[in-house]
Protein backbone atom coordinates (compact mmCIF):
# COMPACT_ATOMS: atom_id res chain seq x y z
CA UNK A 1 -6.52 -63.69 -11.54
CA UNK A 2 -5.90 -63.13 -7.82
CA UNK A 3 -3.42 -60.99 -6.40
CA UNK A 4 0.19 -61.88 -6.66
CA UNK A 5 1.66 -62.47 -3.20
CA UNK A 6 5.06 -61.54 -2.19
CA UNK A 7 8.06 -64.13 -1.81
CA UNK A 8 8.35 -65.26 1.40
CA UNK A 9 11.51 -66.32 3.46
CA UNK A 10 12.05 -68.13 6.70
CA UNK A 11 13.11 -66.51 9.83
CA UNK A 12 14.97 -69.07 12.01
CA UNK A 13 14.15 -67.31 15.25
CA UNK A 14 10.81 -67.13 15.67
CA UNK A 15 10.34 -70.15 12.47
CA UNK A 16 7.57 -68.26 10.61
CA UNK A 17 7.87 -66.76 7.10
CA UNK A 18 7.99 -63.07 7.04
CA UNK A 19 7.58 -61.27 3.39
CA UNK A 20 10.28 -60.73 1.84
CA UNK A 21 9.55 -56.57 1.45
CA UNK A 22 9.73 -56.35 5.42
CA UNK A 23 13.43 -55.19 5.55
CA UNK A 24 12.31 -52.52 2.91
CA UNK A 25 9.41 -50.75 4.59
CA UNK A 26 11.29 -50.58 7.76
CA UNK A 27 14.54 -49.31 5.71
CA UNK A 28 11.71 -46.45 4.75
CA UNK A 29 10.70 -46.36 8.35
CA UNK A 30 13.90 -45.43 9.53
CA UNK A 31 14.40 -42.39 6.67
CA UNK A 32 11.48 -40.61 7.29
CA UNK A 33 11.65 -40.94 10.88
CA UNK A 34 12.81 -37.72 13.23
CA UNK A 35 15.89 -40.17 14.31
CA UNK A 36 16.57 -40.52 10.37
CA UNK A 37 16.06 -36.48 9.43
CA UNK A 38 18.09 -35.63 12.60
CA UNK A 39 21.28 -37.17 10.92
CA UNK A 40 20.58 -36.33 8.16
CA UNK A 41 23.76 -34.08 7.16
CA UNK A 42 23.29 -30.81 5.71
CA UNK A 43 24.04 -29.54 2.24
CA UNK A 44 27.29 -28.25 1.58
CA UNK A 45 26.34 -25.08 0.22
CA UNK A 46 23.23 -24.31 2.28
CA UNK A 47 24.20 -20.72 3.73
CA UNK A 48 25.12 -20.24 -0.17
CA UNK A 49 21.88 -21.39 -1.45
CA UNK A 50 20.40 -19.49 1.43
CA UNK A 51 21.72 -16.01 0.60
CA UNK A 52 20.74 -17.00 -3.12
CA UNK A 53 16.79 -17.05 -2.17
CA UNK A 54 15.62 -13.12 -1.84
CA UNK A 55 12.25 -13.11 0.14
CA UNK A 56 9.49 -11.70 -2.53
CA UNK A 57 8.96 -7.98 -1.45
CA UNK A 58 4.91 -6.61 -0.36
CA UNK A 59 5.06 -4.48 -3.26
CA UNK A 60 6.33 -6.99 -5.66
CA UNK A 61 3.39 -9.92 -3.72
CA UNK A 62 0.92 -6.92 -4.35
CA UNK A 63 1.58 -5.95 -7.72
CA UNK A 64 1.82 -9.92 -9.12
CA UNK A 65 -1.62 -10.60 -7.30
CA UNK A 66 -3.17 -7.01 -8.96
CA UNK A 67 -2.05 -8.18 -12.50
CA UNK A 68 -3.59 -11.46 -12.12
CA UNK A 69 -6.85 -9.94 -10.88
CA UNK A 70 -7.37 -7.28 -13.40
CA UNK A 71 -4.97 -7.85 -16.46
CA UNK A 72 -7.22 -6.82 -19.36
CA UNK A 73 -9.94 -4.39 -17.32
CA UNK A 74 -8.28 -1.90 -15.07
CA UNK A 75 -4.96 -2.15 -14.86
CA UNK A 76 -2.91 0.35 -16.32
CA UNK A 77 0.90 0.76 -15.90
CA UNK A 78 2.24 4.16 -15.49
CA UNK A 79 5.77 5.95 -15.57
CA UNK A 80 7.53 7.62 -13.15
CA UNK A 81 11.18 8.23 -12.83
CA UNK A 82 11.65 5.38 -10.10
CA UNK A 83 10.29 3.09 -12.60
CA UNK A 84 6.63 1.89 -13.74
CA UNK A 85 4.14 1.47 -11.19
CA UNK A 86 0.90 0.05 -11.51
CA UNK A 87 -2.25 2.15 -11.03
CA UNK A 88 -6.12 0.93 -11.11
CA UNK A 89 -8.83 2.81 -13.77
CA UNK A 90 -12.80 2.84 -13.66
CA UNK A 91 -13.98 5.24 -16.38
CA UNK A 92 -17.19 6.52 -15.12
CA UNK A 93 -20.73 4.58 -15.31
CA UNK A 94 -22.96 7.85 -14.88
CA UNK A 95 -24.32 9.44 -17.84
CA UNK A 96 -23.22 12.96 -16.26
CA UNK A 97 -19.16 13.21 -16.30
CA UNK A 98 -18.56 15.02 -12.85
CA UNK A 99 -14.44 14.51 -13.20
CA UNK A 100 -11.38 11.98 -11.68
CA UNK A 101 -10.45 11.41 -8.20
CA UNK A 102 -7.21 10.34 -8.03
CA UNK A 103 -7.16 8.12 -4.59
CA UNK A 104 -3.45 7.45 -3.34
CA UNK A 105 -3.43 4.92 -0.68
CA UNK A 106 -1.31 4.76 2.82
CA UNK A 107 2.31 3.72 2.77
CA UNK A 108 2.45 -0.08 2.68
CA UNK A 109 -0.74 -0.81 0.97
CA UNK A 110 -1.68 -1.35 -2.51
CA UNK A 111 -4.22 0.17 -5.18
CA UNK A 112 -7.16 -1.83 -4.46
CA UNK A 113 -6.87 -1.91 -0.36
CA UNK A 114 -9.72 -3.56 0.87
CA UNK A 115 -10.57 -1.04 3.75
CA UNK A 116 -11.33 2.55 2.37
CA UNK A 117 -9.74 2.40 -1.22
CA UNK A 118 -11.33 -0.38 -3.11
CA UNK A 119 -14.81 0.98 -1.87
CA UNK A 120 -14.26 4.62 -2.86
CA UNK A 121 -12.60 3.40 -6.40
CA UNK A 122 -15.59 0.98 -7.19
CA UNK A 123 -18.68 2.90 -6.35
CA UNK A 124 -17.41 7.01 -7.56
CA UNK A 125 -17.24 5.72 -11.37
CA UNK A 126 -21.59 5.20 -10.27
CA UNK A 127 -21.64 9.09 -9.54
CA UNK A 128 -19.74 10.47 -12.62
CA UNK A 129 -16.57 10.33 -11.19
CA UNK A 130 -13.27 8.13 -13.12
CA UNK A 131 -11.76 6.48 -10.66
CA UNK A 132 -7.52 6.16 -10.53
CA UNK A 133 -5.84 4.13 -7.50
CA UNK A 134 -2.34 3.87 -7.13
CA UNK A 135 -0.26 2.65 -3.82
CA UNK A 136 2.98 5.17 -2.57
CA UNK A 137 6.29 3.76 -3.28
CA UNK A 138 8.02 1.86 -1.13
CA UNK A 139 9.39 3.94 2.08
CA UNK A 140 13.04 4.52 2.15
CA UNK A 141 14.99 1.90 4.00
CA UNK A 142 16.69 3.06 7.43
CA UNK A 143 20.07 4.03 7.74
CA UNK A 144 22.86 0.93 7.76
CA UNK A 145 23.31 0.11 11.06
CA UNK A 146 27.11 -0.15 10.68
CA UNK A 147 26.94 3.57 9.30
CA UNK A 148 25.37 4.51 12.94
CA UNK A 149 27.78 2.54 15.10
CA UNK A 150 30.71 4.43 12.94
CA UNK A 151 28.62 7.72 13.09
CA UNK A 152 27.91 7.67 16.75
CA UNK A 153 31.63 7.11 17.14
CA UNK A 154 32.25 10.64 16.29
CA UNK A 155 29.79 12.17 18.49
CA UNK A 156 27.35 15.07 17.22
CA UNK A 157 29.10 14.58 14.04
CA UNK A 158 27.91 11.76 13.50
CA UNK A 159 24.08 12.77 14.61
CA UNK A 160 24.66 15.15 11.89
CA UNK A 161 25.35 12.58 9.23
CA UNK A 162 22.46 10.63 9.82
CA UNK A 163 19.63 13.37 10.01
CA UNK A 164 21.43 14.28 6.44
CA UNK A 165 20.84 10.72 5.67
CA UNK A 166 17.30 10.85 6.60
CA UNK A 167 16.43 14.05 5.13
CA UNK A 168 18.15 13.09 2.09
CA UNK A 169 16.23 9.61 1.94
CA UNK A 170 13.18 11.39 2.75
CA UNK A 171 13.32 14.32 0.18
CA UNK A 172 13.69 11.06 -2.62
CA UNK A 173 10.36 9.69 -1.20
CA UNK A 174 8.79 12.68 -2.06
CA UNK A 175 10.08 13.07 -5.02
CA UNK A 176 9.03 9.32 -6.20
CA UNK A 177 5.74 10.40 -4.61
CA UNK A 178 5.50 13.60 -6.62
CA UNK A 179 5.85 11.85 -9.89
CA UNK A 180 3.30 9.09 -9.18
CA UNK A 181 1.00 11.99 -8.69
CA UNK A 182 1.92 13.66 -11.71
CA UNK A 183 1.87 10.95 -13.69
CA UNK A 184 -1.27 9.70 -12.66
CA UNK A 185 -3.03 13.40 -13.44
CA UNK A 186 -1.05 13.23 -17.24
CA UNK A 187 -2.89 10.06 -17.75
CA UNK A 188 -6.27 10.62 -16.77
CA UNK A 189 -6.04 14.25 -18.78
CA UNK A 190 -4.45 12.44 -21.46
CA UNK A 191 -8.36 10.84 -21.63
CA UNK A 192 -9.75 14.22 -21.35
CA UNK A 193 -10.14 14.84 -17.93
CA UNK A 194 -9.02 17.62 -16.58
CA UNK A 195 -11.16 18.13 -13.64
CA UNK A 196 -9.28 16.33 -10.78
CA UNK A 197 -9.93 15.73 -7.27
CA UNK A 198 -6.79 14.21 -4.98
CA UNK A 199 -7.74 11.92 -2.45
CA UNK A 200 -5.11 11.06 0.30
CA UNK A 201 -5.41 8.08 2.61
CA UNK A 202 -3.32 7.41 6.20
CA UNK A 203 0.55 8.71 6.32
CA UNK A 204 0.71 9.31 2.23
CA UNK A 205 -1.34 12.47 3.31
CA UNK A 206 1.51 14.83 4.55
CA UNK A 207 4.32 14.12 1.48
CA UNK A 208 1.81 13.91 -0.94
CA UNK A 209 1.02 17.38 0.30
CA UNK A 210 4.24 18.83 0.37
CA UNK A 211 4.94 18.13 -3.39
CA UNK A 212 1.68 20.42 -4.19
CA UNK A 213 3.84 23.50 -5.17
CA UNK A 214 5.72 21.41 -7.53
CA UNK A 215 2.17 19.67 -8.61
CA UNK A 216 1.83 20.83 -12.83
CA UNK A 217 -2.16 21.52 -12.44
CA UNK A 218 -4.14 23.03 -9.17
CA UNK A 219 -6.65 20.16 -7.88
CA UNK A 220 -10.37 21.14 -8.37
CA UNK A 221 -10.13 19.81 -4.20
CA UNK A 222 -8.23 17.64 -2.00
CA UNK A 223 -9.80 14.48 0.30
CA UNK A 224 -8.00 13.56 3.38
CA UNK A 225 -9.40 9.98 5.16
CA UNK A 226 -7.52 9.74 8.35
CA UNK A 227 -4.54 11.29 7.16
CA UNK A 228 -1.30 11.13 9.49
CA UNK A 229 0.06 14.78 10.91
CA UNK A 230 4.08 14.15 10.58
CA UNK A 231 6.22 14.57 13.50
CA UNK A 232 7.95 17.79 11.48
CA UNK A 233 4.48 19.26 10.91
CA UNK A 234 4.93 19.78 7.14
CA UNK A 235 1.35 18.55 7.08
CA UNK A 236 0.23 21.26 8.98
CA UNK A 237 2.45 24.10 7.07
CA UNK A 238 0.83 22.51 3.79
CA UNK A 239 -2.38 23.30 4.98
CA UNK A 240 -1.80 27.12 5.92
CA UNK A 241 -0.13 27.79 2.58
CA UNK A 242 -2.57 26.04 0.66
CA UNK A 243 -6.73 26.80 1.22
CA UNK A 244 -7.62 24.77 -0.55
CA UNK A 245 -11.14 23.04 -1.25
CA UNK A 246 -10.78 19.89 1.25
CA UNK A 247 -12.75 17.25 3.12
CA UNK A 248 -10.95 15.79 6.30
CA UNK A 249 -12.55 12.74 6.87
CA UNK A 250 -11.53 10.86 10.34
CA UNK A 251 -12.43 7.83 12.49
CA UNK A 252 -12.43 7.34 16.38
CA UNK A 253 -11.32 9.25 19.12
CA UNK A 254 -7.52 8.97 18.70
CA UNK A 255 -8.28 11.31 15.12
CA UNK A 256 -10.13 13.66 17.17
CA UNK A 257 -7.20 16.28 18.13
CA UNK A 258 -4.74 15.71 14.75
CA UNK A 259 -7.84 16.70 12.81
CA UNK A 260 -8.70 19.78 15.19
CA UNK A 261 -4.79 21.09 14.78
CA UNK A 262 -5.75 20.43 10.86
CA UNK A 263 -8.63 22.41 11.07
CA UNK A 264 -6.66 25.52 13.04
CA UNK A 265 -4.28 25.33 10.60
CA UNK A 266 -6.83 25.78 7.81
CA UNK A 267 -8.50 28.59 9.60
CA UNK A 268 -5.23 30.87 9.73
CA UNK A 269 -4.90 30.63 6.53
CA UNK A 270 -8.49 31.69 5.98
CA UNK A 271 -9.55 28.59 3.93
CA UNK A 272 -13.25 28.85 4.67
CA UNK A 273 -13.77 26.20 2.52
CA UNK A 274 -12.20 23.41 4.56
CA UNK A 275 -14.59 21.07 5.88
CA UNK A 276 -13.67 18.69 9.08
CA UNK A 277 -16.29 15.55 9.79
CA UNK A 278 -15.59 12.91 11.99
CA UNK A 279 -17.30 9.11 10.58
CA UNK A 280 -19.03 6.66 12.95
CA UNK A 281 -17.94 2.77 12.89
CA UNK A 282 -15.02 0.51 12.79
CA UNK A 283 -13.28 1.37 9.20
CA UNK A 284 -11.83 -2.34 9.13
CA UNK A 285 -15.40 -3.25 8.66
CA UNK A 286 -15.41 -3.12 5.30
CA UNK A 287 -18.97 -3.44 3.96
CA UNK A 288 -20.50 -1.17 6.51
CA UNK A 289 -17.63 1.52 6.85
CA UNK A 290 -17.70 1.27 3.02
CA UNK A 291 -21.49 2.42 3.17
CA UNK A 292 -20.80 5.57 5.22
CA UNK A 293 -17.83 6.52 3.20
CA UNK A 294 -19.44 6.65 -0.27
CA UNK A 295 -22.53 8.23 1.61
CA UNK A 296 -19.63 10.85 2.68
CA UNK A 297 -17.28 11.34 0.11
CA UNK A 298 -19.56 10.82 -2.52
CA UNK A 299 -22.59 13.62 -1.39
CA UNK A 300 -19.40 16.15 -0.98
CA UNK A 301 -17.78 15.56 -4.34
CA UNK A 302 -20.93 15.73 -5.83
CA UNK A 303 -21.90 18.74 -4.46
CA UNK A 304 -19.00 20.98 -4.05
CA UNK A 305 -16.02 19.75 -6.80
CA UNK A 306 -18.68 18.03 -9.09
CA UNK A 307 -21.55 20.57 -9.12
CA UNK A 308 -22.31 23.05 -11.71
CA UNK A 309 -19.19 24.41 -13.94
């Protein structure tokens, strides 16, 4: 059976049938058409159903991609007192158990960063070492900007309120911070593992540090990969007070002098066990940076933290 043709019907201007879905199609025409969408009229509600829609956080995007990824190997969900956070596990793959390294990375990434993090957490557990990732949580949000108009309003008063603000916001980070920490070194000694190493990546390096005198065990050594000095220099007080065991790790020429005022500041405080190296190559090249890393980190952990005991 052929195709069934459309109904035709005359059209007495030009006297030739036309099919009978013409007025149709170009009723469709006309919708879809920029003329069509320009009139169209808006929903009542649309600044309603706008402020309905909350866009998805980084964290949140982060944490739903890392649970698809590696839901049933090595995720593991921790507590803290902000509220679970998600954390990354290896158990070692070497027949000799050197210890964990506990590898925090920098504020607005996540546990399995491609550049620096993922590499170090995927090859260690090949040396001996567990491997435990976790991301910072999320920095404090700046002050209301109606607060500042009102505060600057009142002149130094007002400066006053919002350094309190920001000191007050800040000291919170560090206490979230402080109990990610913790709670990562309770789980990996919960699995017998006692022998920790703290490895600090980017700006997580100086608030991570200054929760060390509230830290519940002393680190076997601390790893710093271009870690941030802080405008207040609490990194650099951190690092006076405490000598101890460290690599400082840093890339290019812009590292060069906040890793030399990191090294002064580990000399006065006669930490002769402090050991500054500078690393060759881009580290957004992620294979090859990846390469000199382990060849870095790894060779020092095994030698000084995960030698003989």
């Amino acid at each position: 059976m052929g195709a069934r043709k459309l109904p035709a019907f005359p059209d007495s201007r030009n006297g030739f049938a036309m099919p009978a879905a013409y007025p149709l199609i170009c009723l469709l025409l006309w919708f879809i058409s920029p003329l069509g969408a320009a009139e169209e009229a808006p929903p009542a509600d649309a600044g309603q159903a706008a402020e309905r829609v909350t866009p998805e956080s980084a964290q949140t995007r982060f944490n739903r991609e890392l649970i698809t990824r590696y839901q049933g190997s090595d995720l593991v969900e921790l507590p803290s007192a902000e509220g679970n956070f998600i954390a990354l596990y290896q158990a070692r793959r070497s027949s000799r158990d050197r210890g964990g390294v506990i590898l925090l990375a920098a504020p607005g990434q996540h546990a399995d960063w491609p550049q620096l993090v993922a590499p170090l957490r995927d090859a260690l557990p090949d040396q001996g070492w567990h491997s435990l990732s976790l991301a910072p949580p999320p920095l404090p949000a700046p002050t209301p900007p109606e607060a500042a108009e009102t505060d600057s309003a009142s002149g130094e008063a007002g400066k006053s309120v919002e350094q309190s603000l920001r000191r007050e916001a800040q000291q919170a980070y560090q206490r979230w911070l402080g109990g990610r920490i913790n709670s990562a070194s309770e789980h990996l000694t919960s699995l017998g593992i006692s022998h920790q190493v703290l490895l600090l990546v980017g700006g997580s390096a100086a608030p991570a540090m200054a929760t060390l005198a509230e830290q519940k065990s002393p680190w076997a050594a601390l790893v710093l990969i271009n870690a941030e000095n802080d405008p207040e220099g609490n990194l650099i007080k951190q690092l006076e007070q405490f000598p101890t065991l460290t690599l400082d790790l840093h890339y290019g020429q812009q590292q060069q002098e906040p890793a030399s005022e990191r090294l002064a500041a580990a000399r006065r405080a006669n930490n002769n066990h402090y050991f500054s190296r500078p690393l060759e190559g881009p580290q957004n090249d992620t294979e090859a940076s990846g390469s000199r890393l382990l060849k870095a980190v790894g060779s020092w952990l095994n030698r000084y933290p995960g030698g003989p005991r």
